[in-house]
C-alpha atoms as a PDB file:
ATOM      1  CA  UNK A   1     -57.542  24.296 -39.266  1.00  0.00           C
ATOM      2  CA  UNK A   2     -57.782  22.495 -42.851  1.00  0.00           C
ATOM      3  CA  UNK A   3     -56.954  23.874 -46.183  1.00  0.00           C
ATOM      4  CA  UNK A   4     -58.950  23.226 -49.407  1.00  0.00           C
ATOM      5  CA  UNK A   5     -56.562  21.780 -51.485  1.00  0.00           C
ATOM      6  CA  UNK A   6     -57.804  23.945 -54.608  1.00  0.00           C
ATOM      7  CA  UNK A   7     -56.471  27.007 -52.654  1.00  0.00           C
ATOM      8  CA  UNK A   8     -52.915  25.355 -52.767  1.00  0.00           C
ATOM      9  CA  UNK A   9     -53.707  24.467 -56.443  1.00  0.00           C
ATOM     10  CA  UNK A  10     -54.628  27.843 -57.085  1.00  0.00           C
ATOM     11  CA  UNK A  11     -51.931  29.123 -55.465  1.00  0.00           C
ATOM     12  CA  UNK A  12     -49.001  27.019 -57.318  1.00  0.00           C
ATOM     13  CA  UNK A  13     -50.795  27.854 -60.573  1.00  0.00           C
ATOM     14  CA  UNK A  14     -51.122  31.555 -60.369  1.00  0.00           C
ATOM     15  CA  UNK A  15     -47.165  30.961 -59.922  1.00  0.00           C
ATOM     16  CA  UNK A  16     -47.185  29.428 -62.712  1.00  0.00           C
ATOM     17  CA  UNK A  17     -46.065  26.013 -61.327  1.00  0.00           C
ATOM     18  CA  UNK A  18     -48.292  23.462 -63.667  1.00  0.00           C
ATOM     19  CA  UNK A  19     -46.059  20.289 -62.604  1.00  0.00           C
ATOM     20  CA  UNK A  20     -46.551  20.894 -59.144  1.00  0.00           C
ATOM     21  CA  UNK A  21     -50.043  22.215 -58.957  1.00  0.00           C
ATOM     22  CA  UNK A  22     -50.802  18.723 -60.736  1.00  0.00           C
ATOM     23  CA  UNK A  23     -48.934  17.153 -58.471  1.00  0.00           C
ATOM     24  CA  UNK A  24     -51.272  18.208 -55.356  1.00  0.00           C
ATOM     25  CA  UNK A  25     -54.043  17.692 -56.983  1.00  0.00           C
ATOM     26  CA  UNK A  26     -52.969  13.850 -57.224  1.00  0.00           C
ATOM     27  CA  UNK A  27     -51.056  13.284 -54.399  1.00  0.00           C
ATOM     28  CA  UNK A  28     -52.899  15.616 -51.349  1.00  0.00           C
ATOM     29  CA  UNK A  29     -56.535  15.178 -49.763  1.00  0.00           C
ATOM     30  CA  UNK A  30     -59.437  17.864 -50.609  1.00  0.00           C
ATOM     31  CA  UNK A  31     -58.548  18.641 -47.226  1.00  0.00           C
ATOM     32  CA  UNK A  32     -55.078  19.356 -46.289  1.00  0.00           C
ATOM     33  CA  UNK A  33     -54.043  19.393 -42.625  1.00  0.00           C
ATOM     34  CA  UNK A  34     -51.036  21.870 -42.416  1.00  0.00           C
ATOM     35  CA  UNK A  35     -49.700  20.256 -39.511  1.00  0.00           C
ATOM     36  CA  UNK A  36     -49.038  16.921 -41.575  1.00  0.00           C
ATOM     37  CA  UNK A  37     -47.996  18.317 -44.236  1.00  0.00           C
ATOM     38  CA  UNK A  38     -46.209  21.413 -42.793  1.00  0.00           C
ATOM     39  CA  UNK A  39     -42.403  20.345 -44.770  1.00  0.00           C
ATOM     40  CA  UNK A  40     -44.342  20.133 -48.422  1.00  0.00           C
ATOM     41  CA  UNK A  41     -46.130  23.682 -47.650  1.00  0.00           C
ATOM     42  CA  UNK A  42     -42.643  24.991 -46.755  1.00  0.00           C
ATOM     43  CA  UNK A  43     -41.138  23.268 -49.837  1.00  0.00           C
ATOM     44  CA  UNK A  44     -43.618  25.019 -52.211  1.00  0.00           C
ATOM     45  CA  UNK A  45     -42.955  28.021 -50.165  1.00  0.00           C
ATOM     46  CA  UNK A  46     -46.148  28.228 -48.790  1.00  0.00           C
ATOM     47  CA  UNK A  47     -47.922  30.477 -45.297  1.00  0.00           C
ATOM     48  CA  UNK A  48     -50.781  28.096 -44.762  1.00  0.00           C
ATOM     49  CA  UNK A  49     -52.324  31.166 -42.769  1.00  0.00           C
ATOM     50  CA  UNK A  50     -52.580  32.435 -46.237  1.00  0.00           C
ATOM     51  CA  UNK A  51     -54.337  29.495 -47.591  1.00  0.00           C
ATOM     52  CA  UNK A  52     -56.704  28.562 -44.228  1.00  0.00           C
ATOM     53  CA  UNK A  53     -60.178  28.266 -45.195  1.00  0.00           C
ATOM     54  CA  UNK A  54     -62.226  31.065 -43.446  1.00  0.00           C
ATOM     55  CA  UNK A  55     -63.908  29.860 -39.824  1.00  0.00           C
ATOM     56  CA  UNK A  56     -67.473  29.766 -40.255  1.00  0.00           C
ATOM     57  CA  UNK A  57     -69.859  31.923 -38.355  1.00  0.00           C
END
């Protein structure tokens, strides 16, 4: 399972957390593998399960 790294952008910003969305968007892969990166998710207080991209058919 991957996450688009938009959907964590999207995320941080409709929380209103410009500094960090920015961050991501520098720092993080278009594709985001929660396992890897399962401590930052956490920090921003984030379910990846909320963010997965949906399976396709």
């Amino acid at each position: 399972m991957r996450i688009a790294r938009y959907r964590i952008v999207a995320a941080l910003r409709g929380r209103d957390q410009q500094l960090r969305a920015d961050w991501v968007e520098r720092e993080l892969p278009e594709r985001v593998d929660p396992a890897k990166h399962a401590g930052l998710l956490a920090t921003l207080r984030l379910d990846p399960a909320d963010l997965a991209d949906a399976p396709s058919p």
